[in-house]
C-alpha atoms as a PDB file:
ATOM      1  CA  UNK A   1     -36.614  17.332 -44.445  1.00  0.00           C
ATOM      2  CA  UNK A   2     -39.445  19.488 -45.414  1.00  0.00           C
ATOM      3  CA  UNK A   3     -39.405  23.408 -45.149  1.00  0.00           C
ATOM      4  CA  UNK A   4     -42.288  25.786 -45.185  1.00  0.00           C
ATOM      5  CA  UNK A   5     -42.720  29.534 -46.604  1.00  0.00           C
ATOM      6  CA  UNK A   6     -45.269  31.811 -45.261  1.00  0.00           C
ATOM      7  CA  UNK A   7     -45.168  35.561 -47.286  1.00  0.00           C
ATOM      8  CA  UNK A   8     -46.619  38.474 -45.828  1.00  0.00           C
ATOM      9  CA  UNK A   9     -48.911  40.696 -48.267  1.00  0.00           C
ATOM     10  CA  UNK A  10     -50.209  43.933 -48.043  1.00  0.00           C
ATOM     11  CA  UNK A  11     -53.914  42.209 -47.886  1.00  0.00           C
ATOM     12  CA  UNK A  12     -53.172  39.889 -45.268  1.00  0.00           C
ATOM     13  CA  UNK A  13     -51.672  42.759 -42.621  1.00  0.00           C
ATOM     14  CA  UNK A  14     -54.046  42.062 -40.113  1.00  0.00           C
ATOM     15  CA  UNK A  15     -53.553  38.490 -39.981  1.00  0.00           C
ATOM     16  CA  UNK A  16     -49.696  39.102 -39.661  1.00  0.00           C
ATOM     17  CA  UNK A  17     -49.392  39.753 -36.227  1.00  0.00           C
ATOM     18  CA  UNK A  18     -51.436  36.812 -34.973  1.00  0.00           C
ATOM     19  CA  UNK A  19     -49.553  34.268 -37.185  1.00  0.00           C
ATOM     20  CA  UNK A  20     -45.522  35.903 -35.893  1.00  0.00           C
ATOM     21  CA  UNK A  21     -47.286  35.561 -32.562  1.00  0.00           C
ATOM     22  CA  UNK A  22     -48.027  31.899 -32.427  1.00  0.00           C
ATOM     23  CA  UNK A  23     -44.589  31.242 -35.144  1.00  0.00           C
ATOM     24  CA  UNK A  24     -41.230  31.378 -33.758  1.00  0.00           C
ATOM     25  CA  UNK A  25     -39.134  33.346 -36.256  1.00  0.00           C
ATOM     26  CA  UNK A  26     -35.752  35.680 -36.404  1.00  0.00           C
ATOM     27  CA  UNK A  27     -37.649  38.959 -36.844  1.00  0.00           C
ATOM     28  CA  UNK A  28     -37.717  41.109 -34.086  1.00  0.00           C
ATOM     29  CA  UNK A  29     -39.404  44.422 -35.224  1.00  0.00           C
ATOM     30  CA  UNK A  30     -43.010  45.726 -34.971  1.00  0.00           C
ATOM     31  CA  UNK A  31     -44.964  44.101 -37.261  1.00  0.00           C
ATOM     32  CA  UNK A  32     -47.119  46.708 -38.128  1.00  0.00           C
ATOM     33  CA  UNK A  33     -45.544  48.553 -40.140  1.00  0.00           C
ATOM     34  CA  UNK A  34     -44.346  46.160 -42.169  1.00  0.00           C
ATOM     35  CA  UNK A  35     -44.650  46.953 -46.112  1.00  0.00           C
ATOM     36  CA  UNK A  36     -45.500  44.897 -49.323  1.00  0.00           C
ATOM     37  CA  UNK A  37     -41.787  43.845 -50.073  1.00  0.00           C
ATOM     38  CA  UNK A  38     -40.733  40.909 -51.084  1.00  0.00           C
ATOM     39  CA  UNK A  39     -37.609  41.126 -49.369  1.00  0.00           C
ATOM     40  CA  UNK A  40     -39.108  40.973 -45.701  1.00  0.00           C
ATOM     41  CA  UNK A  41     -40.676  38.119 -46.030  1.00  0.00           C
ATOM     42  CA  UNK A  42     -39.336  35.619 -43.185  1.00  0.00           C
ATOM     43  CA  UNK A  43     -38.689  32.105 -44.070  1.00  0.00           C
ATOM     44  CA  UNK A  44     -39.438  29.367 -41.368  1.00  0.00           C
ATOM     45  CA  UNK A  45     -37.594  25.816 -41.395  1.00  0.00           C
ATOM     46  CA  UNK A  46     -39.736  23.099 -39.724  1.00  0.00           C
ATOM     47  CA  UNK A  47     -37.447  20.400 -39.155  1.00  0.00           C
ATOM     48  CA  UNK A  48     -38.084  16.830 -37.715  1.00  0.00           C
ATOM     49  CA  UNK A  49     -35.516  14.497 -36.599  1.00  0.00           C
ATOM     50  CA  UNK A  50     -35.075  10.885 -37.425  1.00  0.00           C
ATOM     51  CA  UNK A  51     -34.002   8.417 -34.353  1.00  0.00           C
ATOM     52  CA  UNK A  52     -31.889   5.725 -35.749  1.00  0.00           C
ATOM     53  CA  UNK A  53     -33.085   2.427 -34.783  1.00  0.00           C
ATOM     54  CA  UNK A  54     -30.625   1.224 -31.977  1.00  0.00           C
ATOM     55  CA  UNK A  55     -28.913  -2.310 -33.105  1.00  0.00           C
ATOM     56  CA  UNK A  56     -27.563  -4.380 -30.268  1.00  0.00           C
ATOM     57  CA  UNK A  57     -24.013  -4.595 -29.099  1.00  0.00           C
ATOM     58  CA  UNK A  58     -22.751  -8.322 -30.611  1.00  0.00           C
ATOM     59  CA  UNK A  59     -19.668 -10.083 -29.595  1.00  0.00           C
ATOM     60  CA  UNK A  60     -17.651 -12.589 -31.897  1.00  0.00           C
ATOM     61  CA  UNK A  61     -15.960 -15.295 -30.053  1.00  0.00           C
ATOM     62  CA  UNK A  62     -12.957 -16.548 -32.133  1.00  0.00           C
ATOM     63  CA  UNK A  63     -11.439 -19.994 -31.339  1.00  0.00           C
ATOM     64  CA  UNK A  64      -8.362 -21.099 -32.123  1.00  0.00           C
ATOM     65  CA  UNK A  65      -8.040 -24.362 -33.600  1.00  0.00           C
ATOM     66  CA  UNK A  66      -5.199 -26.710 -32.423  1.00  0.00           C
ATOM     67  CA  UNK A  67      -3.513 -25.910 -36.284  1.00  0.00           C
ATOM     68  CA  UNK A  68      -3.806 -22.223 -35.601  1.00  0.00           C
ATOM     69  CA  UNK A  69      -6.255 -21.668 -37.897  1.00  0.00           C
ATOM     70  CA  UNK A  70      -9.075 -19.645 -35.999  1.00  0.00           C
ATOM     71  CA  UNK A  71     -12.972 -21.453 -35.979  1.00  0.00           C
ATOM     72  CA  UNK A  72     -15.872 -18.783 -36.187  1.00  0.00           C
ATOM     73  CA  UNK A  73     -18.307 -19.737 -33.214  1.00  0.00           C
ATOM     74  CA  UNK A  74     -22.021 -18.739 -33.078  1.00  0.00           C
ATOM     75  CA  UNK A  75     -22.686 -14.788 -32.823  1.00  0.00           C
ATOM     76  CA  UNK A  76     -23.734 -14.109 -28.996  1.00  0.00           C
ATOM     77  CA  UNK A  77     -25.925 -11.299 -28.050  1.00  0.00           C
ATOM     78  CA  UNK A  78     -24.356  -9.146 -25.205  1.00  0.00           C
ATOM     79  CA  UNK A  79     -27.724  -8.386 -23.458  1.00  0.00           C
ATOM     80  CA  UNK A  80     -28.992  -7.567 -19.569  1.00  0.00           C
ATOM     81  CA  UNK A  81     -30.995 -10.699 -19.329  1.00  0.00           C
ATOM     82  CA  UNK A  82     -27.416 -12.882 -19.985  1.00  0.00           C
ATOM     83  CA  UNK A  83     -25.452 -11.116 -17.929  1.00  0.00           C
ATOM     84  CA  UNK A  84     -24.066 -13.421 -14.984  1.00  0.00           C
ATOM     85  CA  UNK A  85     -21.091 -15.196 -13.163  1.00  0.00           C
ATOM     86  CA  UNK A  86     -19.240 -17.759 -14.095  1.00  0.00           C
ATOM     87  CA  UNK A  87     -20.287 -21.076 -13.134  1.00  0.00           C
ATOM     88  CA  UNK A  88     -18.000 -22.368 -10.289  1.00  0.00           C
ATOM     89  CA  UNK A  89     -16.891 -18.936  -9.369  1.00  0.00           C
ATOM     90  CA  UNK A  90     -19.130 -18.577  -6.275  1.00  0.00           C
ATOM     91  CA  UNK A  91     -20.685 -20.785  -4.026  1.00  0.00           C
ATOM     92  CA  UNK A  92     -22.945 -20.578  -1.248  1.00  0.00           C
ATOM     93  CA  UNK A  93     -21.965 -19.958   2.755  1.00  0.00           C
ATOM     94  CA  UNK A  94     -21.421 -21.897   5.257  1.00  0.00           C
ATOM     95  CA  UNK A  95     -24.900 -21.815   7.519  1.00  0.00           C
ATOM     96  CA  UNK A  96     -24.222 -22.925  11.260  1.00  0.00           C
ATOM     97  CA  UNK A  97     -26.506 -23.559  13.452  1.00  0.00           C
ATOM     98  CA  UNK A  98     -29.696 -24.061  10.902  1.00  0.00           C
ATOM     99  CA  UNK A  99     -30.133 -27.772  11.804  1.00  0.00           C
ATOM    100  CA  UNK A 100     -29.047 -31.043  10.566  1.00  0.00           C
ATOM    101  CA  UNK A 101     -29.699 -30.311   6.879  1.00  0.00           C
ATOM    102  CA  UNK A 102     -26.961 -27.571   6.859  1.00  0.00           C
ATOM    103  CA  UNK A 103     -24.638 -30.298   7.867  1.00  0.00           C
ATOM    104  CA  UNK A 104     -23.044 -29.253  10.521  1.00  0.00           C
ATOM    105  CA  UNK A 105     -25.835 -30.673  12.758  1.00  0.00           C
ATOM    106  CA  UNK A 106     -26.579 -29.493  16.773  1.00  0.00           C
ATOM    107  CA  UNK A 107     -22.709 -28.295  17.390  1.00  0.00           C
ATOM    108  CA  UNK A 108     -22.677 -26.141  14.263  1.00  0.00           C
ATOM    109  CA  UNK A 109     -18.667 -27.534  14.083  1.00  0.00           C
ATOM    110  CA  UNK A 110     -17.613 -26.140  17.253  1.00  0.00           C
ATOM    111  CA  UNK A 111     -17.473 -29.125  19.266  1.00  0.00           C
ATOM    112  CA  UNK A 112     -19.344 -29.921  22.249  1.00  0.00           C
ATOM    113  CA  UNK A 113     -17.675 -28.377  24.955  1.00  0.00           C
ATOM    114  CA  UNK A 114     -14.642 -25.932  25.262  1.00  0.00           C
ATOM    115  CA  UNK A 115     -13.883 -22.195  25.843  1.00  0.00           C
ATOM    116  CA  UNK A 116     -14.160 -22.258  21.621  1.00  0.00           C
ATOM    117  CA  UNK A 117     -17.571 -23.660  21.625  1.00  0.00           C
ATOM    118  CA  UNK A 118     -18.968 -20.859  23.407  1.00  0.00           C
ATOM    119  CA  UNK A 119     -20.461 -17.429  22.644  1.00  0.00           C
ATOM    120  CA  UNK A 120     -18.160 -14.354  22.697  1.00  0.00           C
ATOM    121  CA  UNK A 121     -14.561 -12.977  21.481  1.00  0.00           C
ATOM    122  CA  UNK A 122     -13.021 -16.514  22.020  1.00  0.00           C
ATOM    123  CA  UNK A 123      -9.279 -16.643  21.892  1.00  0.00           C
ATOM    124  CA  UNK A 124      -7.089 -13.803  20.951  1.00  0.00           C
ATOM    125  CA  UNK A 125      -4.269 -14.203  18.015  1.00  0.00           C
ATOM    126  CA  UNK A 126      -1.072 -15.557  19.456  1.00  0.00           C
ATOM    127  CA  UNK A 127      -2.358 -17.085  22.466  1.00  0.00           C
ATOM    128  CA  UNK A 128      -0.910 -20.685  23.280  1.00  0.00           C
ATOM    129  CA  UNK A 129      -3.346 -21.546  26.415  1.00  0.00           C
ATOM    130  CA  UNK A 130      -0.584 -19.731  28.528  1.00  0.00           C
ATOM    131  CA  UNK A 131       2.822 -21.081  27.558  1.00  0.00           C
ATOM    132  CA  UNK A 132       5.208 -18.736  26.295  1.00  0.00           C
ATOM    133  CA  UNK A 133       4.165 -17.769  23.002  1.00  0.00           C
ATOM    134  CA  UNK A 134       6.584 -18.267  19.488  1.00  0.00           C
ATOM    135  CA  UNK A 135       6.322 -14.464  18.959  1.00  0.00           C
ATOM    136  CA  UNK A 136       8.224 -14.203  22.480  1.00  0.00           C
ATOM    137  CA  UNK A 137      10.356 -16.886  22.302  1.00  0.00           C
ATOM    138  CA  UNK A 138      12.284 -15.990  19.149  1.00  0.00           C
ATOM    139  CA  UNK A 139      14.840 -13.560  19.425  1.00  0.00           C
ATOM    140  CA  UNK A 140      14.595  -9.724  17.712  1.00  0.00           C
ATOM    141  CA  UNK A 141      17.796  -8.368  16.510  1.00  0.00           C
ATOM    142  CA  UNK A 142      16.952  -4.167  17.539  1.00  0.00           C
ATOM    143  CA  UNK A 143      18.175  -1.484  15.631  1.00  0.00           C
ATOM    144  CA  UNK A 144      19.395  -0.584  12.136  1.00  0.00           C
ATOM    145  CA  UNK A 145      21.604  -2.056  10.111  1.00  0.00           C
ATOM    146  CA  UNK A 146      24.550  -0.849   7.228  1.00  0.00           C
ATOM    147  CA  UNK A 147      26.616  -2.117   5.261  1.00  0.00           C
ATOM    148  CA  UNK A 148      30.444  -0.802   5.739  1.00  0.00           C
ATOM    149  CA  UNK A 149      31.530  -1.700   2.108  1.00  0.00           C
ATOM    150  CA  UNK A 150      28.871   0.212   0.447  1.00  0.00           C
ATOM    151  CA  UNK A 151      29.826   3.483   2.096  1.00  0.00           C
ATOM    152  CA  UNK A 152      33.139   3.624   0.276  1.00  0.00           C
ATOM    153  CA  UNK A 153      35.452   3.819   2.574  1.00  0.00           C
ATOM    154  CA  UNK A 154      38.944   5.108   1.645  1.00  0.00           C
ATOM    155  CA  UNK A 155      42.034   2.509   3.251  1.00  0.00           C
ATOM    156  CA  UNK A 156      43.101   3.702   6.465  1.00  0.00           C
ATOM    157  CA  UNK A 157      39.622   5.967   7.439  1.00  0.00           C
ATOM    158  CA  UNK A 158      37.860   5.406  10.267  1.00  0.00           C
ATOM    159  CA  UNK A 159      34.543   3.705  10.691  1.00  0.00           C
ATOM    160  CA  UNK A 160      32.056   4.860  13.487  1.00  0.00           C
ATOM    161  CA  UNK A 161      28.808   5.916  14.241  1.00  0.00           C
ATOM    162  CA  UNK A 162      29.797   9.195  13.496  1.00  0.00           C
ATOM    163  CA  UNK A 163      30.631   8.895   9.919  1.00  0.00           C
ATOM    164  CA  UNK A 164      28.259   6.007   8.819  1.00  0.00           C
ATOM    165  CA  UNK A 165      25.406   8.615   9.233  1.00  0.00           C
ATOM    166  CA  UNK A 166      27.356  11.177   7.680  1.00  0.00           C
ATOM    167  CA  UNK A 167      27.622   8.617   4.394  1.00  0.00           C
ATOM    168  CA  UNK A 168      24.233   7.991   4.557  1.00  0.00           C
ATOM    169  CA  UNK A 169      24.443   4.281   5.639  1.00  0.00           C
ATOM    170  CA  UNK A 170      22.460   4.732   8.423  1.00  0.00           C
ATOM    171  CA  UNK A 171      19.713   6.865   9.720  1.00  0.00           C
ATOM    172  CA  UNK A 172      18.400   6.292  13.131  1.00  0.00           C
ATOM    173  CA  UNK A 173      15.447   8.451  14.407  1.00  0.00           C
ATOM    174  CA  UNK A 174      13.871   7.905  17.781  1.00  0.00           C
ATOM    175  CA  UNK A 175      14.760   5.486  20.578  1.00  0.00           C
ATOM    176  CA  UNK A 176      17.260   3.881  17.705  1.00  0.00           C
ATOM    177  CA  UNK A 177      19.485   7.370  18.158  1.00  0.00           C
ATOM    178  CA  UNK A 178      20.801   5.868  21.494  1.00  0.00           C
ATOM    179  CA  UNK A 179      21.449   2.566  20.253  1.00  0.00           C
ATOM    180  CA  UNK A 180      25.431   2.067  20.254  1.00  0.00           C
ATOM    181  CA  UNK A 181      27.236   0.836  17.104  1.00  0.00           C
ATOM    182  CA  UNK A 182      28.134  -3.010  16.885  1.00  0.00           C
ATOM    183  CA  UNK A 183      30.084  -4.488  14.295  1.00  0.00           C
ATOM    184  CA  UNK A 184      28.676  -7.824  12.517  1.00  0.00           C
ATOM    185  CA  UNK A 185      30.874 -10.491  10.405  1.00  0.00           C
ATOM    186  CA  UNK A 186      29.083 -10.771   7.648  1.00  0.00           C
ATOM    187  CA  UNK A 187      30.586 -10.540   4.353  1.00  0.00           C
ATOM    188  CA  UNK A 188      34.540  -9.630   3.627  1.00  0.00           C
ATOM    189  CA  UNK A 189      36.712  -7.027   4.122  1.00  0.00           C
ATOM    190  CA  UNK A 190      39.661  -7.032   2.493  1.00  0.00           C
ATOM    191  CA  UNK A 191      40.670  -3.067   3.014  1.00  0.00           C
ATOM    192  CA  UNK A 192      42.370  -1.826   6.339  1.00  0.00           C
ATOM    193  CA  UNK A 193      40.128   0.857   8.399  1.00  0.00           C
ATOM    194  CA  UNK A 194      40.059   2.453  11.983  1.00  0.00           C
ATOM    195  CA  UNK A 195      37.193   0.922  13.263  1.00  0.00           C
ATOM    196  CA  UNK A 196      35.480   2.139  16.543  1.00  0.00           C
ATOM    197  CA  UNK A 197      32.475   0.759  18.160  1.00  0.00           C
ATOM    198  CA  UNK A 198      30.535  -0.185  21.227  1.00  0.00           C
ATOM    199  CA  UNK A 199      30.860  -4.153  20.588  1.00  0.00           C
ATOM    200  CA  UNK A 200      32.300  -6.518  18.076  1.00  0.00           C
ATOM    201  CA  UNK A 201      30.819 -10.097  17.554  1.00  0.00           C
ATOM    202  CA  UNK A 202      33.616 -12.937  17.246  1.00  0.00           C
ATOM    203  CA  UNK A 203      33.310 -13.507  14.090  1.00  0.00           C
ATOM    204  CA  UNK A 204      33.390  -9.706  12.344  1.00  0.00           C
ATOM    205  CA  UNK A 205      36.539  -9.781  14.778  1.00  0.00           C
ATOM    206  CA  UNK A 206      38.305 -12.671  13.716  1.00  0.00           C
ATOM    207  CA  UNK A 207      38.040 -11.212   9.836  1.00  0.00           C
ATOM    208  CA  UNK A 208      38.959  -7.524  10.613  1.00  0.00           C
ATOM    209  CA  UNK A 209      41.763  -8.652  12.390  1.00  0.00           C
ATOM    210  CA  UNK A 210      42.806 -11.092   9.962  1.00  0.00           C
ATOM    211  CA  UNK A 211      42.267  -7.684   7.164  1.00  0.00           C
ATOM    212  CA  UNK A 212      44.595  -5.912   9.802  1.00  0.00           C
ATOM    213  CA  UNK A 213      41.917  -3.355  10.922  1.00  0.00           C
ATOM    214  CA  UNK A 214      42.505  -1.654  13.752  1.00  0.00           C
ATOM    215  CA  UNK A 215      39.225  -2.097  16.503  1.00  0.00           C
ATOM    216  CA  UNK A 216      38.748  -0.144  19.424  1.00  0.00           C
ATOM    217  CA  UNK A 217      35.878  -0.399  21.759  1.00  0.00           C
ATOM    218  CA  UNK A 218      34.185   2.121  23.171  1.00  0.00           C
ATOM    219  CA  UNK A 219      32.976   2.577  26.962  1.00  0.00           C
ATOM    220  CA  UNK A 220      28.922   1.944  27.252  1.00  0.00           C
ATOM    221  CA  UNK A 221      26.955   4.272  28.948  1.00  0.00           C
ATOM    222  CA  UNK A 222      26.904   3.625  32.463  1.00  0.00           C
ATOM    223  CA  UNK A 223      23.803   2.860  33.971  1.00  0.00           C
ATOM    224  CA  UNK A 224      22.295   5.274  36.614  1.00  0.00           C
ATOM    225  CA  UNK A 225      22.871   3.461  40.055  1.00  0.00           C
ATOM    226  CA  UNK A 226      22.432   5.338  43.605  1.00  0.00           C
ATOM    227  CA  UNK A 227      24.721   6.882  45.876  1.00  0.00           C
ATOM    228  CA  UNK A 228      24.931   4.468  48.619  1.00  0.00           C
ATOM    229  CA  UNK A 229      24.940   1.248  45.619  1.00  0.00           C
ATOM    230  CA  UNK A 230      28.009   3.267  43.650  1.00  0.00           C
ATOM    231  CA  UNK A 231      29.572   3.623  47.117  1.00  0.00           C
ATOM    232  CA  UNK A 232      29.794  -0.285  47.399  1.00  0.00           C
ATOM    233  CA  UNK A 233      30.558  -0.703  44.060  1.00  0.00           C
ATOM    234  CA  UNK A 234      33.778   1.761  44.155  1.00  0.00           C
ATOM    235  CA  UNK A 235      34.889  -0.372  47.157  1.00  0.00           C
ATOM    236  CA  UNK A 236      34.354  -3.782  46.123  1.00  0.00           C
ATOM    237  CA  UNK A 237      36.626  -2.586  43.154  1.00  0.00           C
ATOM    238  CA  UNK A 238      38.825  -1.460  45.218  1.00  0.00           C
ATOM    239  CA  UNK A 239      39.005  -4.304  47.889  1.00  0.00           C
ATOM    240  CA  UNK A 240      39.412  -6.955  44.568  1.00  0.00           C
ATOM    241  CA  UNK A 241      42.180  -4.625  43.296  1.00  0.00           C
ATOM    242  CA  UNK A 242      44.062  -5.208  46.452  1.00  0.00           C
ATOM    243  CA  UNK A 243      43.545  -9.084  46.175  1.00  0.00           C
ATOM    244  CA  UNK A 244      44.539  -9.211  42.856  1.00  0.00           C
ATOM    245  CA  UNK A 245      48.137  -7.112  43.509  1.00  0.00           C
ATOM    246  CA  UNK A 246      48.637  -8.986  46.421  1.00  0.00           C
ATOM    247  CA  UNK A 247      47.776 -12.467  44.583  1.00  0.00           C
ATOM    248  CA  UNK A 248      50.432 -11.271  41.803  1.00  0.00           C
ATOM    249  CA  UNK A 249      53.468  -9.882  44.346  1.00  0.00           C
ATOM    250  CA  UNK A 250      53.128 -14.027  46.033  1.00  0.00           C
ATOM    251  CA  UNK A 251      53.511 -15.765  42.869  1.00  0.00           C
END
């Protein structure tokens, strides 16, 4: 680092001013009037800066030898001009339709004839060439589901609708709020509850009642029908009501 000292003299104050002008410096006043002092004589630090040669980035590989004890391999230089991928890890596209050296020669692999062989959309997901397709054919199980022994049910409390969303168990929203409450057998129940609900399979029925749970099933929602079909209906109740008293009072 090197440092030079320029001092300002009383015959030199003519050449002062040029030599602040072209010099960068901390003084700020007029230089004019500047006086033969020794104290006012500005020092100015020329400085240069060394770059540090850059070394390149090197990575040790470290192998481990089947005894454990690691094997130094050979230094390799982590450079731009080795970068690359891994042999094996890509490889190059199919090309159809580019001849017989692409191998898939004049059909490009689509056959010869056939909706498939030709240009456009082609077949949508799911089809089955008009069948009935598997996503159709299996049966959906709609709604929510619960389970009654994780609410915590005291013995003797009643299970419905009503108080499995007030637990928590379930939480319908939407078209699942109308949805009435049926009662599955799976798992045990070995505590005796009230239970009320739109429909009970066979097998949640045989184990309540076998528990000695109380069920009792509630009405469905009737189905809106017209005036003139409810009319008939009322009277064929009626009319098989009168055949089955009658049928009863004979025997």
């Amino acid at each position: 680092m090197a440092s030079l000292l320029f001092i300002i003299s009383s015959t030199s104050i003519t050449t002062t001013s040029a030599i602040l002008h072209h010099l960068c410096s901390s003084f700020k006043g007029n230089s004019r009037i500047l006086k033969q002092s020794s104290s006012l004589s500005p020092s100015i630090k020329l400085t240069s800066k060394r770059t540090k040669p850059r070394t390149p980035f090197v990575i040790l590989n470290q192998v481990a030898d089947v005894s454990g004890a690691p094997i130094e391999a050979a230094t390799t230089r982590f450079l731009l001009n080795n970068l690359g991928l891994q042999p094996g890890s890509r490889k190059n596209r199919k090309r159809k339709g580019r001849g017989h050296a692409a191998g898939q020669r004049g059909s490009c692999g689509f056959g010869m004839r056939g909706q498939k062989s030709r240009s456009g959309p082609g077949v949508r997901k799911g089809f089955e060439g008009g069948q009935m397709p598997l996503y159709r054919r299996l049966p959906k199980l709609r709604g929510i589901s619960g389970d009654v022994k994780a609410a915590g049910f005291e013995e003797g409390e009643e299970v419905s609708i009503e108080s499995l969303k007030k637990k928590g168990i379930i939480n319908p929203s939407g078209r699942e709020r109308r949805l009435p409450l049926k009662i599955l057998g799976d798992g045990d129940l070995k505590v005796k509850h009230n239970l009320k609900a739109r429909a009970f399979s066979a097998s949640a029925k045989e184990k309540l009642e076998a528990a000695g749970c109380s069920l009792t099933v509630l009405p469905g929602r009737k189905k809106w029908v017209k005036p003139s079909v409810a009319k008939n209906l009322a009277r064929a109740e009626e009319y098989f009501a009168k055949r089955r008293a009658a049928s009863s009072d004979s025997a």
